[in-house]
Protein backbone atom coordinates (compact mmCIF):
# COMPACT_ATOMS: atom_id res chain seq x y z
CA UNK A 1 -2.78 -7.47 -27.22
CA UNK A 2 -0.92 -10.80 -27.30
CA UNK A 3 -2.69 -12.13 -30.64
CA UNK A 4 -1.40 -8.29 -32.13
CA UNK A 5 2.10 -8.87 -31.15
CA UNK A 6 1.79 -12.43 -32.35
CA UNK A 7 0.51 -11.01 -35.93
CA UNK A 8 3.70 -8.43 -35.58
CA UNK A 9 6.02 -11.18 -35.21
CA UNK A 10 4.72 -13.19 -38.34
CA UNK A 11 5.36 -10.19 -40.59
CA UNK A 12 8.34 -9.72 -39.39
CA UNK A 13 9.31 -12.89 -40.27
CA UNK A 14 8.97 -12.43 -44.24
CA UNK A 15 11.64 -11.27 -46.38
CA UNK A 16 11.89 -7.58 -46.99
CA UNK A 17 15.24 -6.22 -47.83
CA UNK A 18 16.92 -9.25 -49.58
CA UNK A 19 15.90 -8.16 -53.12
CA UNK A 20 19.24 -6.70 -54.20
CA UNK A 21 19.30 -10.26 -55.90
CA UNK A 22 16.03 -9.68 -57.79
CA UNK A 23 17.40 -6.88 -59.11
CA UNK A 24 21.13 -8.71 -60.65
CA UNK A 25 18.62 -11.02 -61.92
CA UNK A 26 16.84 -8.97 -64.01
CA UNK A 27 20.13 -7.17 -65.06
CA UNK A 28 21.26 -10.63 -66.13
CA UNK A 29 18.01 -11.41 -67.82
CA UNK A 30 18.17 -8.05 -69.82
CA UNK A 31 21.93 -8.23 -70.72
CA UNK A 32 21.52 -11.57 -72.05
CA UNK A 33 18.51 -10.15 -74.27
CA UNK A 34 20.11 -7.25 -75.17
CA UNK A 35 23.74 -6.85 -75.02
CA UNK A 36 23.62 -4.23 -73.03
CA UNK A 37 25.33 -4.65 -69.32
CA UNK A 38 24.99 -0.65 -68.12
CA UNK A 39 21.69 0.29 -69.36
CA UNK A 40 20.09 -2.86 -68.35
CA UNK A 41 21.42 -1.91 -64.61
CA UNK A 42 20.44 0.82 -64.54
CA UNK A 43 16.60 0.10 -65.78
CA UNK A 44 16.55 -2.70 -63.30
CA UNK A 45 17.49 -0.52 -60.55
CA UNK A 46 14.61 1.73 -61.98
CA UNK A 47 12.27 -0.65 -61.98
CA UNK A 48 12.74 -1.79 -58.22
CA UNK A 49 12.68 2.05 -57.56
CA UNK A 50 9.30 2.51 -59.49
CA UNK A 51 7.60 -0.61 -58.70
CA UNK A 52 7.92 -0.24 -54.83
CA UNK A 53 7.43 3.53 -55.25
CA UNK A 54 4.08 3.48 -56.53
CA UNK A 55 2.86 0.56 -54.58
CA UNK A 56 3.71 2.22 -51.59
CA UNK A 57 1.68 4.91 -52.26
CA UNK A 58 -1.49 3.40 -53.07
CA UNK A 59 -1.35 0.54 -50.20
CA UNK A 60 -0.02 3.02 -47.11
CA UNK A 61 -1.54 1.90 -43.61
CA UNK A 62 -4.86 0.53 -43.34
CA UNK A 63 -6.95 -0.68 -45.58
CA UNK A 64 -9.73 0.92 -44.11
CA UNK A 65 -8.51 4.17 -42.09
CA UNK A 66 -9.33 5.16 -38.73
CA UNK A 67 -10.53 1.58 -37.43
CA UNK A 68 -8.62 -1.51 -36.44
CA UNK A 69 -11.81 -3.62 -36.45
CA UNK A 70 -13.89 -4.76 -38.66
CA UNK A 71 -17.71 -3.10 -39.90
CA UNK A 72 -19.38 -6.34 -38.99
CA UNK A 73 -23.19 -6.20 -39.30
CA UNK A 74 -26.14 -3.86 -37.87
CA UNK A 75 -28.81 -5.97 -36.10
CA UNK A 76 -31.66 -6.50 -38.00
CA UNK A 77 -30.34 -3.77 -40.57
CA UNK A 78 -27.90 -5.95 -42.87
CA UNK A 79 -24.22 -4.81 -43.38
CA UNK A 80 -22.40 -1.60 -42.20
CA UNK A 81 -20.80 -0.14 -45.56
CA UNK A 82 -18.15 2.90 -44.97
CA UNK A 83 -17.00 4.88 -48.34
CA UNK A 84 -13.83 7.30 -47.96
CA UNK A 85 -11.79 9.95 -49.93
CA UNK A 86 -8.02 9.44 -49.47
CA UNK A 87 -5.20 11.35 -50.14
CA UNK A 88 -1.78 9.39 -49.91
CA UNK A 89 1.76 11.26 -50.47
CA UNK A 90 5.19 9.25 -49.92
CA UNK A 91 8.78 10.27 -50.63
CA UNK A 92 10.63 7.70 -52.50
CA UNK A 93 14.80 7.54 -53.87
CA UNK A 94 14.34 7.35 -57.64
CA UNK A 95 17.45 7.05 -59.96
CA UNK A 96 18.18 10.28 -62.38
CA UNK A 97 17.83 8.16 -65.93
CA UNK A 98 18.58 11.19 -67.47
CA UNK A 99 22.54 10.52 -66.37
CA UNK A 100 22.00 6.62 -66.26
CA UNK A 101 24.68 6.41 -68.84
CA UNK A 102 27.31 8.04 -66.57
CA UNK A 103 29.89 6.80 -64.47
CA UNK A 104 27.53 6.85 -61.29
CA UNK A 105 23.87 7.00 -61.56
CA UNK A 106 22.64 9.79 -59.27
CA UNK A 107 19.51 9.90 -56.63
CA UNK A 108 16.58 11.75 -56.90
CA UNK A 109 13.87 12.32 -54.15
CA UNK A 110 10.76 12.02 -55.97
CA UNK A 111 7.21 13.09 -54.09
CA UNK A 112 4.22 10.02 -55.20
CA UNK A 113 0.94 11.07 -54.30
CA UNK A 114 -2.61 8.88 -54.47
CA UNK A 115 -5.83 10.04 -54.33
CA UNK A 116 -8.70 7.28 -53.78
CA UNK A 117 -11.95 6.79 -53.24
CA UNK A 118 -12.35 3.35 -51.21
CA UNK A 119 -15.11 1.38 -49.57
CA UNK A 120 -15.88 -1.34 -47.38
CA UNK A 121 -18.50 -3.25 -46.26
CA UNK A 122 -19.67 -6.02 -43.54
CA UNK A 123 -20.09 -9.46 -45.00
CA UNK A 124 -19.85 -11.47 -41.39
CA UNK A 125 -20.02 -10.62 -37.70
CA UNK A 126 -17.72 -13.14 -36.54
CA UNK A 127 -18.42 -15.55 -33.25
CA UNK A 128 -18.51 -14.05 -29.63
CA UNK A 129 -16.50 -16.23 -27.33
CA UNK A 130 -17.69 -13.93 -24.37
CA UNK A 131 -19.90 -11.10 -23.64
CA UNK A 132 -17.00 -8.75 -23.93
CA UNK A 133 -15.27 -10.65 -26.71
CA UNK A 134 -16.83 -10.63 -30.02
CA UNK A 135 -16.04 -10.31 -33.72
CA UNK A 136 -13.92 -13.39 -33.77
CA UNK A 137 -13.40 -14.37 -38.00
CA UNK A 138 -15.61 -11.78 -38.86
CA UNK A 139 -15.01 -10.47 -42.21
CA UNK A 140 -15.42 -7.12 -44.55
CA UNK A 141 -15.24 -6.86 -48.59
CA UNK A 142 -12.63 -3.88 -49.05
CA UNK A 143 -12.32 -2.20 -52.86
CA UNK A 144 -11.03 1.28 -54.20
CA UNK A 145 -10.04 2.96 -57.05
CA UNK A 146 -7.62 6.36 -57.36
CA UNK A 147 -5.28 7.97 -59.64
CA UNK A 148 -1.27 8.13 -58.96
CA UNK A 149 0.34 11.47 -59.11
CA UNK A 150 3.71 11.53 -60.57
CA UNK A 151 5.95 13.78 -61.33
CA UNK A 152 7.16 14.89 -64.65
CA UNK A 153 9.99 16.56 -63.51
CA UNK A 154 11.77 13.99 -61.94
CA UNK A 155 11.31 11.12 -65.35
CA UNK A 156 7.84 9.55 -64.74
CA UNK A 157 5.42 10.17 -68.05
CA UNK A 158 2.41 11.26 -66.23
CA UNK A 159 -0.48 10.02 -63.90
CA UNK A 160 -1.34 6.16 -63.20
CA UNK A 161 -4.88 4.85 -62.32
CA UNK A 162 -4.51 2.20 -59.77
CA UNK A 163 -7.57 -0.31 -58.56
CA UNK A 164 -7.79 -2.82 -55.49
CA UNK A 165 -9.73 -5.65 -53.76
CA UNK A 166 -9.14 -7.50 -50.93
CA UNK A 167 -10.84 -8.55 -47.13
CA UNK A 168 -10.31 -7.84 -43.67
CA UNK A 169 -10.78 -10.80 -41.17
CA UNK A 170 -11.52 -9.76 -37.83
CA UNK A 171 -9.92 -11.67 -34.68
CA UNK A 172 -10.92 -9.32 -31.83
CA UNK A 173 -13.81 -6.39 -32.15
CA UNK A 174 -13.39 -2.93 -29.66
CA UNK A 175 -15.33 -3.18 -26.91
CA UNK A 176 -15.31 -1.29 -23.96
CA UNK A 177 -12.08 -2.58 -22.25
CA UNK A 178 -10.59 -4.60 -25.38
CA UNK A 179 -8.93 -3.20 -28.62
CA UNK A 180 -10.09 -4.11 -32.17
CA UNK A 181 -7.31 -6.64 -33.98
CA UNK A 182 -7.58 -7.59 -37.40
CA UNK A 183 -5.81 -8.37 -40.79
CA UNK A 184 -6.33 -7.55 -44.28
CA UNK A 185 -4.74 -8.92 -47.28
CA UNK A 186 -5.28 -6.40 -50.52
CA UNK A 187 -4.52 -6.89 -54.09
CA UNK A 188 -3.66 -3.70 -56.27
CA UNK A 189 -3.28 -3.17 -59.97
CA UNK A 190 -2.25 -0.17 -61.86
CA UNK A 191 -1.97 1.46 -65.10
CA UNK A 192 0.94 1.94 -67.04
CA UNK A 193 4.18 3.57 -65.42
CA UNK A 194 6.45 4.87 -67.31
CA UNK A 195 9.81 6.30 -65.38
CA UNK A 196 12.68 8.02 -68.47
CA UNK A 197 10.77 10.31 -70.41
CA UNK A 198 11.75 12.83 -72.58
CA UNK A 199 14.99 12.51 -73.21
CA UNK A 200 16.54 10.02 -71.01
CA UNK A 201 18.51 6.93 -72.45
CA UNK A 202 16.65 5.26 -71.26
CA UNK A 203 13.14 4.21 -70.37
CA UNK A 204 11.67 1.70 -68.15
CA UNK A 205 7.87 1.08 -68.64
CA UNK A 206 6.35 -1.15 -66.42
CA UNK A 207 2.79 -2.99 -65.38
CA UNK A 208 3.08 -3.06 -61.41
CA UNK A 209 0.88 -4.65 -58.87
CA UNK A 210 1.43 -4.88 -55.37
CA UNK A 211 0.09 -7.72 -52.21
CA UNK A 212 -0.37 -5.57 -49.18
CA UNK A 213 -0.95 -7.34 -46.02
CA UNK A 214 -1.59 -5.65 -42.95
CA UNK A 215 -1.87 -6.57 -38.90
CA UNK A 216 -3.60 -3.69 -36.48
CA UNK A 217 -5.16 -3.14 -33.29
CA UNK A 218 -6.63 -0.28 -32.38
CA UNK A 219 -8.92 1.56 -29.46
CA UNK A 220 -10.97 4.31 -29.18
CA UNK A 221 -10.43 6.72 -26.19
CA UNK A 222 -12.24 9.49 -25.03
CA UNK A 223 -10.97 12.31 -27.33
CA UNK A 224 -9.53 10.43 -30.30
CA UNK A 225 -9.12 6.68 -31.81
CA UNK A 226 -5.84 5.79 -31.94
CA UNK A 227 -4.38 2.57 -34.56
CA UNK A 228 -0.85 1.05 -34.62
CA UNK A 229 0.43 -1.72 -37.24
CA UNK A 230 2.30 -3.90 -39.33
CA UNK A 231 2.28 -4.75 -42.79
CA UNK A 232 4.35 -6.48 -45.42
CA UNK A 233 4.22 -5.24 -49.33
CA UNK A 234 4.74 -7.65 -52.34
CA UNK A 235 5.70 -5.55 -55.77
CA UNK A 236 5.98 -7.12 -59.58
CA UNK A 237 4.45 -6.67 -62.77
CA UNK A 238 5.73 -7.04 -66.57
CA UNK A 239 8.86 -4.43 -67.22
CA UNK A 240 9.77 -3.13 -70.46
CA UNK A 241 13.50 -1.73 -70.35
CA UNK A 242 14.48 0.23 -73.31
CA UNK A 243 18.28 2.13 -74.09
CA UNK A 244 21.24 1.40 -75.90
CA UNK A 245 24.74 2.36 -74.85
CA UNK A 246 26.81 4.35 -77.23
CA UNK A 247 27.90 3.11 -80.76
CA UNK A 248 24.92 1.00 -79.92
CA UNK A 249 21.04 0.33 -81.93
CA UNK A 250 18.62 1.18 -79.53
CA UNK A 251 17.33 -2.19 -77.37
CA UNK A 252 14.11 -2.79 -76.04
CA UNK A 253 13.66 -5.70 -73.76
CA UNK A 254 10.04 -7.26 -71.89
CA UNK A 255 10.65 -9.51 -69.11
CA UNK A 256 8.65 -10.68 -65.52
CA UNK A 257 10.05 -8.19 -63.19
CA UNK A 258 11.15 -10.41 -60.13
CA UNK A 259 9.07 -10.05 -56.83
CA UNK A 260 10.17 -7.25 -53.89
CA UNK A 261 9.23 -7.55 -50.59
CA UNK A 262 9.44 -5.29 -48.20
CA UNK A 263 8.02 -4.13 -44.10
CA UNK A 264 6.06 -1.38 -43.45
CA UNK A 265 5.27 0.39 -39.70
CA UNK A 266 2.62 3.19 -39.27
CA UNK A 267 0.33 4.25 -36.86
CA UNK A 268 -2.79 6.46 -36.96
CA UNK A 269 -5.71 8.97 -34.85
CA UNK A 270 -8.88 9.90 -35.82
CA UNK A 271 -11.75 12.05 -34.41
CA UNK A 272 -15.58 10.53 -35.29
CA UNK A 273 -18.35 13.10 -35.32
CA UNK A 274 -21.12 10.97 -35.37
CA UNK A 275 -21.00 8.84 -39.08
CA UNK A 276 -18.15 10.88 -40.29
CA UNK A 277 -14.54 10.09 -39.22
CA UNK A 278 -11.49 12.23 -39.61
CA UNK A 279 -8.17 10.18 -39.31
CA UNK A 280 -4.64 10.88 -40.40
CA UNK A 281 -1.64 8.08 -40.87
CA UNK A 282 1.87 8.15 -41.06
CA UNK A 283 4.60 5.15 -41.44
CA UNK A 284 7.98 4.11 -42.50
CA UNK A 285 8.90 1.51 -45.26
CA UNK A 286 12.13 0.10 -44.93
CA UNK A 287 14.01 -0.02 -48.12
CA UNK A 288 15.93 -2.63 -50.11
CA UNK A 289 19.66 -4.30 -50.56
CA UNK A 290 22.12 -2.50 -51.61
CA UNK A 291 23.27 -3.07 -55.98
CA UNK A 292 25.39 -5.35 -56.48
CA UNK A 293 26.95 -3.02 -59.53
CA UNK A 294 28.79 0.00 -58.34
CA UNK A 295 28.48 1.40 -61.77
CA UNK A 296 24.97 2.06 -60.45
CA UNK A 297 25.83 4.43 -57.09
CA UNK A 298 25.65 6.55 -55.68
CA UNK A 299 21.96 5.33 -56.13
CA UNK A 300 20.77 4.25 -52.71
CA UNK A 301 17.66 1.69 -52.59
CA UNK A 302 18.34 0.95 -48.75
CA UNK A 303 16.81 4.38 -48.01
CA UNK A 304 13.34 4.14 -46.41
CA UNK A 305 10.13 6.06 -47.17
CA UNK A 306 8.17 8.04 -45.09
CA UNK A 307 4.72 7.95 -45.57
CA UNK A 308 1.11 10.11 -44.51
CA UNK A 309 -2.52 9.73 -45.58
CA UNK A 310 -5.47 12.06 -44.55
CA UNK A 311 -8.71 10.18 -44.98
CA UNK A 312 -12.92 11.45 -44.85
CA UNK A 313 -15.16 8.48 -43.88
CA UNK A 314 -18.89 8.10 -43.92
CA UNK A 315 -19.98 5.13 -42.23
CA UNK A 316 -23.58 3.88 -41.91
């Protein structure tokens, strides 16, 4: 329980919500491209909006749901390997680009859903320092592909496919009278996003990926298993911000979009029936800085997001 709280602590000690800076940054970057002061605002904004958005979605809680240990090996029998079907919605402020040009930029709640298919398995079994204490540095391969739901009606241009990879190092395995404790560090990648469709001013496309790092513990009781943690979220990718303000050619600018970090809580329950395991998640992201531009409120980025997950796992 110690080396959990421990793991808590060190999250907690990254940056999350100083990224208001990132985002004047790549306002400066674009206005010095471009020219354009208020449309480059306002697709920076966007772009911290989307990015974190759709990262968010497709990292939620665990890595591998309903467990806070890891698979480890099967005696004689060579490495557990688990496969799930997840389905991931998150509520997230988006700016209204179809107004960016206004006075004020308005808010939108947009609903981001991802549906996955992910899978695990054992690759080491760790070191026992006693009989009850096992699974020390153990360690599982974690992968997963899925598809991004977005929706049309609130500026995104359709679906994004999203892919990951990553490990989770066990420091503690459940055992009768000890929880499981473990971290995970993912890398995700994802398709095209593109957020000021139609006929929006404009148009931010962007290449996203997102870090996810996660701390748990975890114990199974006599109904249900029950999983708490911690995780910290890094967000960037290539942004393409495109608009023009009026009397104005239309601009198109590529940059880096900066890094955003940001902290994550959730906790989780699941029900096994012998391989097959039922669990649910839900969690809170906490959100960014506020702009430093007040042309861009009443658009909020300090709001957090709420998150849930319903997962099917097969383990054998």
């Amino acid at each position: 329980m110690r080396a959990a709280a421990g793991l808590v602590l060190v999250l907690a000690g990254f940056p999350s919500a100083g990224d208001a800076q990132a985002v004047a940054e790549l306002t400066a970057r674009c206005s010095d491209a471009s020219g354009g002061a208020v449309w480059c605002a306002a697709g920076a904004t966007a772009y911290q909006a989307a990015a974190s958005g759709v990262g968010l979605a497709a990292s939620a809680g665990s890595d591998i749901p309903g467990t806070s240990s890891t698979l480890g090996l099967r005696r004689g029998l060579g490495p557990r390997m688990a496969l799930s079907a997840r389905f991931t919605g998150t509520r997230i402020p988006l700016p209204d680009l179809a107004e960016a040009l206004a006075i004020h930029l308005p808010q939108l709640r947009s609903t981001v859903s991802h549906a996955s298919i992910e899978g695990a398995v054992g690759l080491f079994d760790g070191f026992r320092w006693a009989p009850q204490y096992g699974g020390f540095l153990s360690l599982d391969l974690v992968a997963s592909v899925g598809v991004l739901g977005l929706a049309r009606a609130d500026g995104f241009g359709g679906n994004a496919y999203s892919s990951g990879i990553g490990a989770r190092l066990g420091l503690l395995r459940e055992s009768f009278d000890v929880p499981g404790v473990s971290v995970s560090v993912v890398r995700r990648f994802f398709g095209d996003v593109l957020l000021g469709a139609g006929d929006s001013p404009i148009a931010v496309r962007l290449e996203p990926g997102a870090t996810s790092v996660r701390a748990l513990i975890g114990k199974e009781l006599s109904a249900a298993g029950i999983v708490g943690g911690a995780g910290w979220d890094r967000y960037s990718g290539a942004v393409t911000i495109e608009g023009s303000e009026s009397g104005r050619q239309p601009h198109s600018v590529t940059l880096d979009g900066p890094a955003l970090d940001r902290l994550l809580l959730f906790v989780g329950i699941s029900r096994t029936w012998q391989v097959f395991l039922l669990a649910g998640e839900i969690g809170w992201a906490a959100g960014f800085d506020g702009l430093p531009d007040p042309s861009v409120q009443p658009f909020d980025p300090g709001a957090g997001s709420m998150f849930g997950s319903l997962s099917l796992r097969i383990t054998r």
